[in-house]
Protein backbone atom coordinates (compact mmCIF):
# COMPACT_ATOMS: atom_id res chain seq x y z
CA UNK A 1 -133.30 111.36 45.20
CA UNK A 2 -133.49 113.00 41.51
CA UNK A 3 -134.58 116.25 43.58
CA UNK A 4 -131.29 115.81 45.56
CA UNK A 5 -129.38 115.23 42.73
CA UNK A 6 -130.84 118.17 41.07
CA UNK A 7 -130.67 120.77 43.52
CA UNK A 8 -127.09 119.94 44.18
CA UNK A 9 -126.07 120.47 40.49
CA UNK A 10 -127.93 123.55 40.46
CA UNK A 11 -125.25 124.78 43.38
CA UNK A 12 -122.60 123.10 41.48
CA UNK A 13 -123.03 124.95 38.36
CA UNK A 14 -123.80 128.56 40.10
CA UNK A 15 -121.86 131.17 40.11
CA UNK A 16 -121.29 130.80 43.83
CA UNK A 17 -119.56 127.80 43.96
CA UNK A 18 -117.71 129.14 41.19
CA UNK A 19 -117.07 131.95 43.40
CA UNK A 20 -115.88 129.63 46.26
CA UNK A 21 -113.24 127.75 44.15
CA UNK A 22 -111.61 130.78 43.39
CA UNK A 23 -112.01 131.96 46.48
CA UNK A 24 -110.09 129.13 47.89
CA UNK A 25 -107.63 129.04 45.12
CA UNK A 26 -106.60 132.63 46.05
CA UNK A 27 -106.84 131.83 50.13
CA UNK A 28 -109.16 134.84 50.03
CA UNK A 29 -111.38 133.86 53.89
CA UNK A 30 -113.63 137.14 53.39
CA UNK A 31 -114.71 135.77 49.64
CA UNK A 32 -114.91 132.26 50.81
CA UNK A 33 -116.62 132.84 53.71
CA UNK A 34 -119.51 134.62 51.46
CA UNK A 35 -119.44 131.70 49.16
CA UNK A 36 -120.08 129.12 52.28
CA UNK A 37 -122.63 131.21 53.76
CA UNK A 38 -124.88 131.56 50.76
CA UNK A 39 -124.20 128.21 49.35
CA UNK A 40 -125.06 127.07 53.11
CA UNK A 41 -128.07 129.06 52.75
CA UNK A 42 -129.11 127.13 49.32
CA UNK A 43 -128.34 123.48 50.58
CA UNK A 44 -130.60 124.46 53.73
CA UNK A 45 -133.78 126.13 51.43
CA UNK A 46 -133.13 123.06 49.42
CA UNK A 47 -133.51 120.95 51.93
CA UNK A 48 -136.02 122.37 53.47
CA UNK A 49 -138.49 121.69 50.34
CA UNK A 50 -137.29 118.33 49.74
CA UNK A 51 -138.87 117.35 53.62
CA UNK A 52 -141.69 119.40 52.98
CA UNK A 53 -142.66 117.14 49.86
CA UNK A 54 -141.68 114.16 52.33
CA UNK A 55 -144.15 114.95 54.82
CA UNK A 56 -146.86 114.88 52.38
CA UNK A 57 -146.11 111.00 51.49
CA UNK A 58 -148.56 108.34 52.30
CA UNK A 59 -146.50 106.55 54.62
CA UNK A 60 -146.31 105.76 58.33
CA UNK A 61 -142.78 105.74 58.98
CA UNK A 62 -141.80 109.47 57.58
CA UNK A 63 -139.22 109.47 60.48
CA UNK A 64 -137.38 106.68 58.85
CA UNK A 65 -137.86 108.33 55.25
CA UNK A 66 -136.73 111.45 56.62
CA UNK A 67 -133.66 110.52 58.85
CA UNK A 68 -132.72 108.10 55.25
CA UNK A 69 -133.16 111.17 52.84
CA UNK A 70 -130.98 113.27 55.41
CA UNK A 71 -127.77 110.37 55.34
CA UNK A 72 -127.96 110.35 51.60
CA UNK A 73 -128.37 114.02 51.03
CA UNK A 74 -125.07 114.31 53.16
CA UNK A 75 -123.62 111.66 50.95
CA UNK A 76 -124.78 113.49 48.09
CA UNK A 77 -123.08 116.84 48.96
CA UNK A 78 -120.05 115.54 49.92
CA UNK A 79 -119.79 114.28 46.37
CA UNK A 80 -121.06 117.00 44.43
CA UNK A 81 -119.96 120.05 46.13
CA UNK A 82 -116.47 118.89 47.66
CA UNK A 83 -115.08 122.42 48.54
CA UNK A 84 -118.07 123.37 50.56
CA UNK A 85 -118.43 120.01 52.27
CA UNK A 86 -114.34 120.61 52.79
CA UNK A 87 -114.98 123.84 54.87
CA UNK A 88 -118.11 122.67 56.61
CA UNK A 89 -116.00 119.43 57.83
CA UNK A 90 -113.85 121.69 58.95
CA UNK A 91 -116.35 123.53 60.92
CA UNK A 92 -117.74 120.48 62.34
CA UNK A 93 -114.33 119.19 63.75
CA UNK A 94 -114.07 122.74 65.40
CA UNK A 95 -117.64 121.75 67.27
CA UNK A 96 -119.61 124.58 64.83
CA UNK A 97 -122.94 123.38 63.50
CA UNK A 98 -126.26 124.80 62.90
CA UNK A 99 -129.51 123.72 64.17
CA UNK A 100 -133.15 124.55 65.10
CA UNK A 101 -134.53 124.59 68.40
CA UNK A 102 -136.73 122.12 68.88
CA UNK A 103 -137.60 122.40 72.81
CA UNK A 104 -136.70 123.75 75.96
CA UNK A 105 -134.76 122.45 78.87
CA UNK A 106 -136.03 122.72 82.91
CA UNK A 107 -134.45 125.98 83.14
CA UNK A 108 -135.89 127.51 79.83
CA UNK A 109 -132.66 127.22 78.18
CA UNK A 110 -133.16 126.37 74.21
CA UNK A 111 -132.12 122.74 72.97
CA UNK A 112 -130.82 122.00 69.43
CA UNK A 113 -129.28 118.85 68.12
CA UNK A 114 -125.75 117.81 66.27
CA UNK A 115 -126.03 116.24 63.06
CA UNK A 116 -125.80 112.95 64.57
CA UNK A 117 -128.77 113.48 67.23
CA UNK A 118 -126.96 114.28 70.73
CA UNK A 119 -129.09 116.77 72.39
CA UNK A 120 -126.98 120.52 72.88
CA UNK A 121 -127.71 123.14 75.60
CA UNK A 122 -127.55 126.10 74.95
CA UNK A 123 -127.54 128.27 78.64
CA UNK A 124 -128.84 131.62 78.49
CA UNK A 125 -129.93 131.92 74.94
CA UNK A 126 -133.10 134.07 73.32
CA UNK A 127 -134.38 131.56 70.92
CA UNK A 128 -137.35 130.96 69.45
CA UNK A 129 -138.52 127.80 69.04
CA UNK A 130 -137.91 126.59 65.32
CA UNK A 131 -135.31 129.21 64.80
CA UNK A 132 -131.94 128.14 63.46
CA UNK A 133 -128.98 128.42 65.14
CA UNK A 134 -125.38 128.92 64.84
CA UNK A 135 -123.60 126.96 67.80
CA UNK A 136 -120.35 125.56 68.94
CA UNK A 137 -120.26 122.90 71.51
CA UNK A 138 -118.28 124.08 74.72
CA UNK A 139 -118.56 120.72 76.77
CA UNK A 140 -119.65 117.09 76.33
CA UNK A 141 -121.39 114.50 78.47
CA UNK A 142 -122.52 111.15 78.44
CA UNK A 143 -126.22 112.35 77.21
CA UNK A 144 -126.40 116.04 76.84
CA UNK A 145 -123.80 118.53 75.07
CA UNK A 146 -123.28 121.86 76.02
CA UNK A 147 -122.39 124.53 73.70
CA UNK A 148 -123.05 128.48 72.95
CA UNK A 149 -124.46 130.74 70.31
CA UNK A 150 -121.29 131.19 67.76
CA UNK A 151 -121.27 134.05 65.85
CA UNK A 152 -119.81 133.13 62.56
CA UNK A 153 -117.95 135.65 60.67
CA UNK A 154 -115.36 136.27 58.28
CA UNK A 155 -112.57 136.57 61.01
CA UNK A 156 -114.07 133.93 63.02
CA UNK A 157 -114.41 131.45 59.90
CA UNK A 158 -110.74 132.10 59.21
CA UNK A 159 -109.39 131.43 62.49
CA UNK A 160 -111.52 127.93 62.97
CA UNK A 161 -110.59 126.79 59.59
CA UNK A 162 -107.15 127.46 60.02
CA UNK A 163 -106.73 126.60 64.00
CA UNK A 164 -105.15 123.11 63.12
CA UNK A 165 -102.70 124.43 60.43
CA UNK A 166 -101.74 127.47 63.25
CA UNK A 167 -101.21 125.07 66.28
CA UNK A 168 -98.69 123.10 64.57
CA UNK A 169 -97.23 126.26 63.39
CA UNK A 170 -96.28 127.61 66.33
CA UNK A 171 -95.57 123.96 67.94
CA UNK A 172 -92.56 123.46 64.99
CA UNK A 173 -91.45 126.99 65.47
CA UNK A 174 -91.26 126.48 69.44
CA UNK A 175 -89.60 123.21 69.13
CA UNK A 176 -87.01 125.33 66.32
CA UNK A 177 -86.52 127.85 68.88
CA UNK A 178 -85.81 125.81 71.42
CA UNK A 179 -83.32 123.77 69.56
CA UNK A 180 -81.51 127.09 68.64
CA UNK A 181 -81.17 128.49 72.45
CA UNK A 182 -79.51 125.07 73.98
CA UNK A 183 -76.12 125.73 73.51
CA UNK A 184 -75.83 123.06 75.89
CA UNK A 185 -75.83 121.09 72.38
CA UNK A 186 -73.43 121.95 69.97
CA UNK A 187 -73.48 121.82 66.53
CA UNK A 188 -70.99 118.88 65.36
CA UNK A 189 -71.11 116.42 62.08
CA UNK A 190 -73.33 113.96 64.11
CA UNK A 191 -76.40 116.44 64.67
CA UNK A 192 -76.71 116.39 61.04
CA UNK A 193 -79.15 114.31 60.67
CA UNK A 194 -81.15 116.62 63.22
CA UNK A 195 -80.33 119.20 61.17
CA UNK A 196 -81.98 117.64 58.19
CA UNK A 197 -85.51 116.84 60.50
CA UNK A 198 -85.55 120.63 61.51
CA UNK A 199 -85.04 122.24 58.28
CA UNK A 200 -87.60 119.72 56.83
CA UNK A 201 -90.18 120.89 59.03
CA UNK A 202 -89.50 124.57 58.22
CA UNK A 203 -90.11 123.36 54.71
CA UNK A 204 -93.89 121.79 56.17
CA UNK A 205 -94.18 124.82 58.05
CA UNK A 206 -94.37 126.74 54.53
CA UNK A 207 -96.93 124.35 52.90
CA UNK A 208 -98.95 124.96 56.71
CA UNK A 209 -98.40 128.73 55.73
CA UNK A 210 -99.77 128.21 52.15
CA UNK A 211 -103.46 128.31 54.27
CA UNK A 212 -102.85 131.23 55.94
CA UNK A 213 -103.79 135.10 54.77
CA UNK A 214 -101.67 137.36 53.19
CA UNK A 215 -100.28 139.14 56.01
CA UNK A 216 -99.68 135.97 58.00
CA UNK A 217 -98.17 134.03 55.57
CA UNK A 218 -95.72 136.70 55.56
CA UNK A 219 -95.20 136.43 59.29
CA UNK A 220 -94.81 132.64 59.23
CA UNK A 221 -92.25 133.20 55.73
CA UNK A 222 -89.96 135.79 57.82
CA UNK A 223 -89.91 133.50 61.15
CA UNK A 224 -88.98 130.42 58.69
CA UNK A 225 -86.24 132.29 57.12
CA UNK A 226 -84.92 133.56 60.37
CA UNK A 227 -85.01 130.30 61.93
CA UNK A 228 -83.06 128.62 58.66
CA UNK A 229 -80.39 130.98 58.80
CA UNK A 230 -79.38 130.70 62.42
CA UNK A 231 -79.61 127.16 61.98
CA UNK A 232 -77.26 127.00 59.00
CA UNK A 233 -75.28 129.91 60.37
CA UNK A 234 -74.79 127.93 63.77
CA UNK A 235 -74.50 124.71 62.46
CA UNK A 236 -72.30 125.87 59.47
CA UNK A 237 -69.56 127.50 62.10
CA UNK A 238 -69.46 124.24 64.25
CA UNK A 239 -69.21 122.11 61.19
CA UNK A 240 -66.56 124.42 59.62
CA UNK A 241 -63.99 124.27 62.77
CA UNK A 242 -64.97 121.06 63.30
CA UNK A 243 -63.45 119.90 60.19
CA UNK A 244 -60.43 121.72 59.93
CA UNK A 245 -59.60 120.42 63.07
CA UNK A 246 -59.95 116.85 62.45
CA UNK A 247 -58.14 118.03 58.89
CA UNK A 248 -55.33 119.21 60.77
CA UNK A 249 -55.17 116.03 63.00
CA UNK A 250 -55.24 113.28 59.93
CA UNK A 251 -52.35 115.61 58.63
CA UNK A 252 -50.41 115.25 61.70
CA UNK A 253 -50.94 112.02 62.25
CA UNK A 254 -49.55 111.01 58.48
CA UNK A 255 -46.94 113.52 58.97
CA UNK A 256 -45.11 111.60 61.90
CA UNK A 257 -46.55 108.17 60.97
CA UNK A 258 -42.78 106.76 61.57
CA UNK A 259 -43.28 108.14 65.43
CA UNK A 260 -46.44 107.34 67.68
CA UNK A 261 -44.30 109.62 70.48
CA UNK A 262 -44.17 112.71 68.56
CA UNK A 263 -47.19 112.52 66.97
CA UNK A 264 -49.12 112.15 70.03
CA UNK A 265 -46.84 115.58 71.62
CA UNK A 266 -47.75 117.13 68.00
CA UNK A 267 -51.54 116.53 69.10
CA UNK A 268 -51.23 117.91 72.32
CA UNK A 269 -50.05 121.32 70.96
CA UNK A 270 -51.39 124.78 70.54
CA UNK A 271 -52.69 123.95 66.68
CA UNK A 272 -52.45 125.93 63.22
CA UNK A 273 -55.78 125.71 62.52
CA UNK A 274 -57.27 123.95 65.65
CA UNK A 275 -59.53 126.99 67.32
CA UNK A 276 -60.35 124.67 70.22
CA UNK A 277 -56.51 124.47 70.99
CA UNK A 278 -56.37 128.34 71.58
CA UNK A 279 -59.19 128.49 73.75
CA UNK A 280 -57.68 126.03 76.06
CA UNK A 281 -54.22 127.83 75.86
CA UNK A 282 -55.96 131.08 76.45
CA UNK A 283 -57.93 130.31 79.66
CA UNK A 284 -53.75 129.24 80.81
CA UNK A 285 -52.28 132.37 79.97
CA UNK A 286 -53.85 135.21 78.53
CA UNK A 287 -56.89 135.91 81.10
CA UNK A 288 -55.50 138.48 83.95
CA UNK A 289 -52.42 140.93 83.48
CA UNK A 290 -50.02 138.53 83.63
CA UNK A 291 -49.44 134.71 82.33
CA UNK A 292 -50.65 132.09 84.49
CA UNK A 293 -47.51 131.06 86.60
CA UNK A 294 -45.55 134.09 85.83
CA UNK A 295 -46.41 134.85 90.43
CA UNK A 296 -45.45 131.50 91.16
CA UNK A 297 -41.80 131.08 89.29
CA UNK A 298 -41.47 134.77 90.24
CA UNK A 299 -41.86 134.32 93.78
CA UNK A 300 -40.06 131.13 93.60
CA UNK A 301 -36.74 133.33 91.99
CA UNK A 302 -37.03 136.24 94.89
CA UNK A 303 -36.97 133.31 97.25
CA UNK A 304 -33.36 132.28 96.06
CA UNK A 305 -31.96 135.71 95.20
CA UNK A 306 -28.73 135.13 97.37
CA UNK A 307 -26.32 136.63 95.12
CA UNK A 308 -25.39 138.81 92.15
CA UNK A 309 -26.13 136.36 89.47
CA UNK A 310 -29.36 134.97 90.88
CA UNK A 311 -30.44 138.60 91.01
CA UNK A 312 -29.58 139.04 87.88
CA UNK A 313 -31.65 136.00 86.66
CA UNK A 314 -34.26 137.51 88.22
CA UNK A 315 -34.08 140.60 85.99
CA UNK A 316 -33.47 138.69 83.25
CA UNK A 317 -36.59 136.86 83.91
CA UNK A 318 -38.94 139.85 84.72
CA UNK A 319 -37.41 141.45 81.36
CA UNK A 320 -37.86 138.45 79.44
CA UNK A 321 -41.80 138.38 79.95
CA UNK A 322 -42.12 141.98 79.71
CA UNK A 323 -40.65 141.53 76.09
CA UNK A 324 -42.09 138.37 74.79
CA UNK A 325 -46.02 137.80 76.72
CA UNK A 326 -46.95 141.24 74.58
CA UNK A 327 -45.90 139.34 71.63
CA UNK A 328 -47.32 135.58 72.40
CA UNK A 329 -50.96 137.72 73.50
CA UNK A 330 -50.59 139.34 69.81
CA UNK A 331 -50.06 136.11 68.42
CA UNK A 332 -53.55 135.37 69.86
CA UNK A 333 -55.15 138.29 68.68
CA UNK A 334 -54.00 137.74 65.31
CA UNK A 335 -54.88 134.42 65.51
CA UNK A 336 -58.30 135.40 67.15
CA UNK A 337 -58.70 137.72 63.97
CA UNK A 338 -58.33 134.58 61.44
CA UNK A 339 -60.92 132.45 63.21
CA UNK A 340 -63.41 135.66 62.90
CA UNK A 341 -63.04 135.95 59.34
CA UNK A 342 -63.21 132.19 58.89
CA UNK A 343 -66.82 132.69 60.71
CA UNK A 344 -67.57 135.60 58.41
CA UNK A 345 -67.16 133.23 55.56
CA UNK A 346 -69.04 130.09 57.42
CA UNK A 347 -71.85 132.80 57.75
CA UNK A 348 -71.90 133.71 54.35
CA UNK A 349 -71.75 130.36 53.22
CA UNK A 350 -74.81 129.42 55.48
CA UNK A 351 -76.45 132.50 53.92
CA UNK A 352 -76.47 131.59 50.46
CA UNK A 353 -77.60 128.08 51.70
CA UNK A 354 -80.25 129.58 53.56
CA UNK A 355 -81.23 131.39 50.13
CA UNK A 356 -81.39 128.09 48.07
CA UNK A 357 -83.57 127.06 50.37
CA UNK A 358 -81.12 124.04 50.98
CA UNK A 359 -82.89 120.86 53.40
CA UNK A 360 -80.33 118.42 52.64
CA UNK A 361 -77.63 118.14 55.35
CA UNK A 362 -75.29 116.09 53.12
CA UNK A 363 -75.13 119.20 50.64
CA UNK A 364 -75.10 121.49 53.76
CA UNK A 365 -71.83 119.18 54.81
CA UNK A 366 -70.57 118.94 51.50
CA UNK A 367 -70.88 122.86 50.31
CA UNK A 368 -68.88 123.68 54.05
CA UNK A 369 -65.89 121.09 52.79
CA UNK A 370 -65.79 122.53 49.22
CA UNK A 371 -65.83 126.66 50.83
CA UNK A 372 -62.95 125.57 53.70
CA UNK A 373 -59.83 123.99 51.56
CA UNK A 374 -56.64 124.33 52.62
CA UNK A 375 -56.18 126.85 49.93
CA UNK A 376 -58.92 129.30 51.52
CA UNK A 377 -57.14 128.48 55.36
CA UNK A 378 -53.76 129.57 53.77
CA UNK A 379 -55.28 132.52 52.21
CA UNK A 380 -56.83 134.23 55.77
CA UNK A 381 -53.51 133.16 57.41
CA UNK A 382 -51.43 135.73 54.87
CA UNK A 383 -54.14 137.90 55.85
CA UNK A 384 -53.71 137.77 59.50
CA UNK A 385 -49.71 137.52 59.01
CA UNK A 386 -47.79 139.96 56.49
CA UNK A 387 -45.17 137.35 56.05
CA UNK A 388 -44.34 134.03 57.64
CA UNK A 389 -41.77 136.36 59.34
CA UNK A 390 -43.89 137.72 61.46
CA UNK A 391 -46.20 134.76 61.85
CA UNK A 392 -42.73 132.76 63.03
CA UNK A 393 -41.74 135.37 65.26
CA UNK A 394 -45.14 135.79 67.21
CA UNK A 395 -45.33 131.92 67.60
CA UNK A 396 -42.03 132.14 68.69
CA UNK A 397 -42.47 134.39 71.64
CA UNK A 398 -45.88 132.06 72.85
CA UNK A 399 -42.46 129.19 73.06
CA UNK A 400 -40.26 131.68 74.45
CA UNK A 401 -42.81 132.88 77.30
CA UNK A 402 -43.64 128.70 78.79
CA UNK A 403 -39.37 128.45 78.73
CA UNK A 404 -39.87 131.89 80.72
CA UNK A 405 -42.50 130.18 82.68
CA UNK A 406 -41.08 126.52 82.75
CA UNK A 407 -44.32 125.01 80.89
CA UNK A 408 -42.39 121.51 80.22
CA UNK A 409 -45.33 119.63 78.73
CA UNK A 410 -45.76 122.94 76.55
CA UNK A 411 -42.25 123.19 75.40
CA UNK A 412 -42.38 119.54 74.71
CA UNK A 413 -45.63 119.52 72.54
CA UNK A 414 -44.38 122.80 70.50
CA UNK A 415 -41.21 120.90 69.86
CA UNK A 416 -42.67 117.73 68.65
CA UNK A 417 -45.25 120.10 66.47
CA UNK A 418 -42.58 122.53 65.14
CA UNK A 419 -41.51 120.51 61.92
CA UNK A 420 -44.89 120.16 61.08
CA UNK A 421 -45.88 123.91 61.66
CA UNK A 422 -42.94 124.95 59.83
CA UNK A 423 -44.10 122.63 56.91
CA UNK A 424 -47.45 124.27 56.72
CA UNK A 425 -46.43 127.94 56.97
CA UNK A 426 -43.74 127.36 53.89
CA UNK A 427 -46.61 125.95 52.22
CA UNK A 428 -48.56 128.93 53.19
CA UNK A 429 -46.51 131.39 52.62
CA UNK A 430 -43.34 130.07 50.03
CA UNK A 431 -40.33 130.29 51.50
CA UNK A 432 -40.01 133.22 53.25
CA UNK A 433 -39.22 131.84 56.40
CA UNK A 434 -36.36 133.00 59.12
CA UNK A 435 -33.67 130.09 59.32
CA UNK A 436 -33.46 128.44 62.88
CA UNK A 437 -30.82 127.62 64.89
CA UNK A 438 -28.65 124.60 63.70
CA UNK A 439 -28.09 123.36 67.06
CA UNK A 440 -31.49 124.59 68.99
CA UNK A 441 -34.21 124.24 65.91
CA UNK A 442 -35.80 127.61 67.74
CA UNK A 443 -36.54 130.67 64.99
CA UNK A 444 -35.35 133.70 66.74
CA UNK A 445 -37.86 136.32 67.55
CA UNK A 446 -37.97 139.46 65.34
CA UNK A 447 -37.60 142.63 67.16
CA UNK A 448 -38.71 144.38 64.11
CA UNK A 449 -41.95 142.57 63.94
CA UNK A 450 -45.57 144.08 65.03
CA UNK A 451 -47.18 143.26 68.07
């Protein structure tokens, strides 16, 4: 054992293993792999003495001596060379060992044997026998092992050391990439605490990376940084109109506490700040030439022309939408205009997350509440609207075209919602605001106004 001990200190003190530590500090495969292979090369010389002097004991058993020195040199190495016994592990659980043939099978093929003593094939092989042998086992049976000659080489040595830390690289970057095309699932204040698992594992995806060369480290760092921004980005969005909505909805709800009736009408209306409402109202009205029901009240009018002042409704009717659907669509637009630059802003919020490097989905949550107030909403309404003038008017014609179009459950919502609207857009804007009709409460449309 004191020759054990001594050869392995030898190692341990070289300039090799010296060499493989910072080898291995730097993730530098070509220099490590030259470190292994000569340090391999001294552990097996050393060996190779140590059961030379065994064989030369006065003993009968030297099988027993020799397969006892053999455990406790193992033990030994393991101990007092840890890196190289680190690598060589590796190795092993890729199926890599060395060994010397020993015999030959029926077929002439050589035969070698794993550490442990199982008995490998190697099929079509030009070996020697006694020559050592660099072999991976391909297939395993109850008895015999199968396995071929393995070149080891720097590129080779890289790619089994690193297999493990690769396969669940790309496994976490699927599963990412997966998450990030089903738009089946929406982003929403509940998937937050999915949000937190998948930035989390781009975070173990980096310390997987940390293993990895140069060049693919930088790979693996651009793939994680894509990934965490269109997570943030999407999930940033969702989370962004997904509280201003339910913002706008607690507000209405206290504003018309003293009337369940109105408040649920208020609800029901095209929102301020409620994207989802306008998406609804668009798919109504705003997807072919004309307003949905526009053919159906028109037809229902020519029907019933019978005289002078039915024809003249009529007119009055085709006129009417002619004036005021241009105006309700660029209410829409305008509108359509304030969401985009409210996504802008989501975006560049997520950005500057994704910078930071942020994995905690409270802050994620918490930064989107803090970069939304109702300050920030005010301030991209005045830039969609020059003056609650305008704003007024173009809301006005979207009321004016379902009277047009006889949209009762419309006209009844944007009643029930108009003293709250008109609440927010003086807060918005001061008061700038055209005066309504004493008797109707209806602001009259601006013919001045841009469409």
């Amino acid at each position: 054992m004191s020759q054990t001990k001594r050869i392995l200190k030898e190692i341990a003190s070289s300039e090799d293993y010296q060499a493989l530590a910072t080898a291995m500090e730097r993730v530098d495969y070509e220099a490590m792999f030259a470190s292994y292979r000569r340090i391999s090369q001294l552990l097996s010389e050393g060996k190779r003495k140590i059961e030379e002097s065994l064989q030369n004991l006065p003993v009968q058993n030297r099988d027993e001596h020799r397969d006892k020195f053999l455990r406790a040199f193992e033990l030994a190495t393991e101990r007092m060379l840890p890196l190289w016994h680190q690598l060589n592990s590796e190795l092993i659980k890729k199926k890599v060992m060395e060994g010397e043939v020993f015999d030959f099978g029926k077929k002439g093929d050589p035969l070698v044997k794993r550490p442990e003593g199982t008995i490998v094939v190697l099929p079509g092989s030009k070996l020697e026998k006694g020559e050592r042998v660099r072999f991976r086992v391909v297939q395993e049976a109850e008895k015999l092992n199968f396995g071929q000659v393995f070149d080891l080489n720097p590129q080779s040595f890289y790619l089994l050391i690193t297999e493990e830390a690769r396969e669940k690289i790309r496994n976490s970057l699927a599963l990412i990439g997966d998450r990030l095309k089903t738009s089946q699932q929406p982003w929403n204040e509940g998937s937050l605490s999915e949000l937190g698992e998948l930035l989390q594992k781009l975070e173990e995806i980096k310390k997987l990376s940390s293993k990895l060369q140069a060049e693919d480290r930088e790979r693996v760092a651009a793939q994680v940084a894509k990934h965490r921004k269109r997570l943030l980005q999407g999930v940033s969005m969702r989370l962004m109109f997904d509280f201003t909505s339910q913002q706008e909805e607690r507000e209405i709800e206290n504003f018309y506490q003293d009337s369940h009736q109105e408040k649920t009408k208020a609800l029901l209306a095209l929102g301020l700040f409620r994207r989802h409402t306008y998406e609804a109202t668009r798919e109504k009205l705003f997807l072919g030439d004309s307003p949905e029901g526009y053919t159906e009240v028109l037809s229902q009018m020519e029907n019933k022309v019978d005289s002078m002042d039915s024809a003249i409704e009529l007119l009055k009717l085709k006129s009417a939408i002619d004036e005021v659907y241009p105006k309700a669509k660029g209410y829409f637009e305008k509108m359509d205009r304030l969401f985009e630059n409210l996504t802008q802003r989501a975006k560049q919020v997520a950005d500057v997350l994704s910078n930071k490097e942020v994995v905690d989905p409270e802050e994620v949550y918490r930064t989107i509440k803090n970069a939304f107030s109702e300050e920030v909403l005010f301030l991209e309404l005045r830039k969609a609207f020059r003056s609650s003038k305008e704003f007024l008017s173009l809301r006005g014609a979207f009321t004016e075209l379902n009277r047009w179009l006889r949209n009762q459950e419309t006209l009844s919502s944007e009643a029930a919602f108009r003293p709250y609207l008109h609440h927010k857009v003086l807060q918005a804007f001061g008061d700038q605001r055209p005066k309504a009709d004493k008797e109707t409460g209806v602001i009259p449309a601006q013919k001045d106004s841009p469409e």
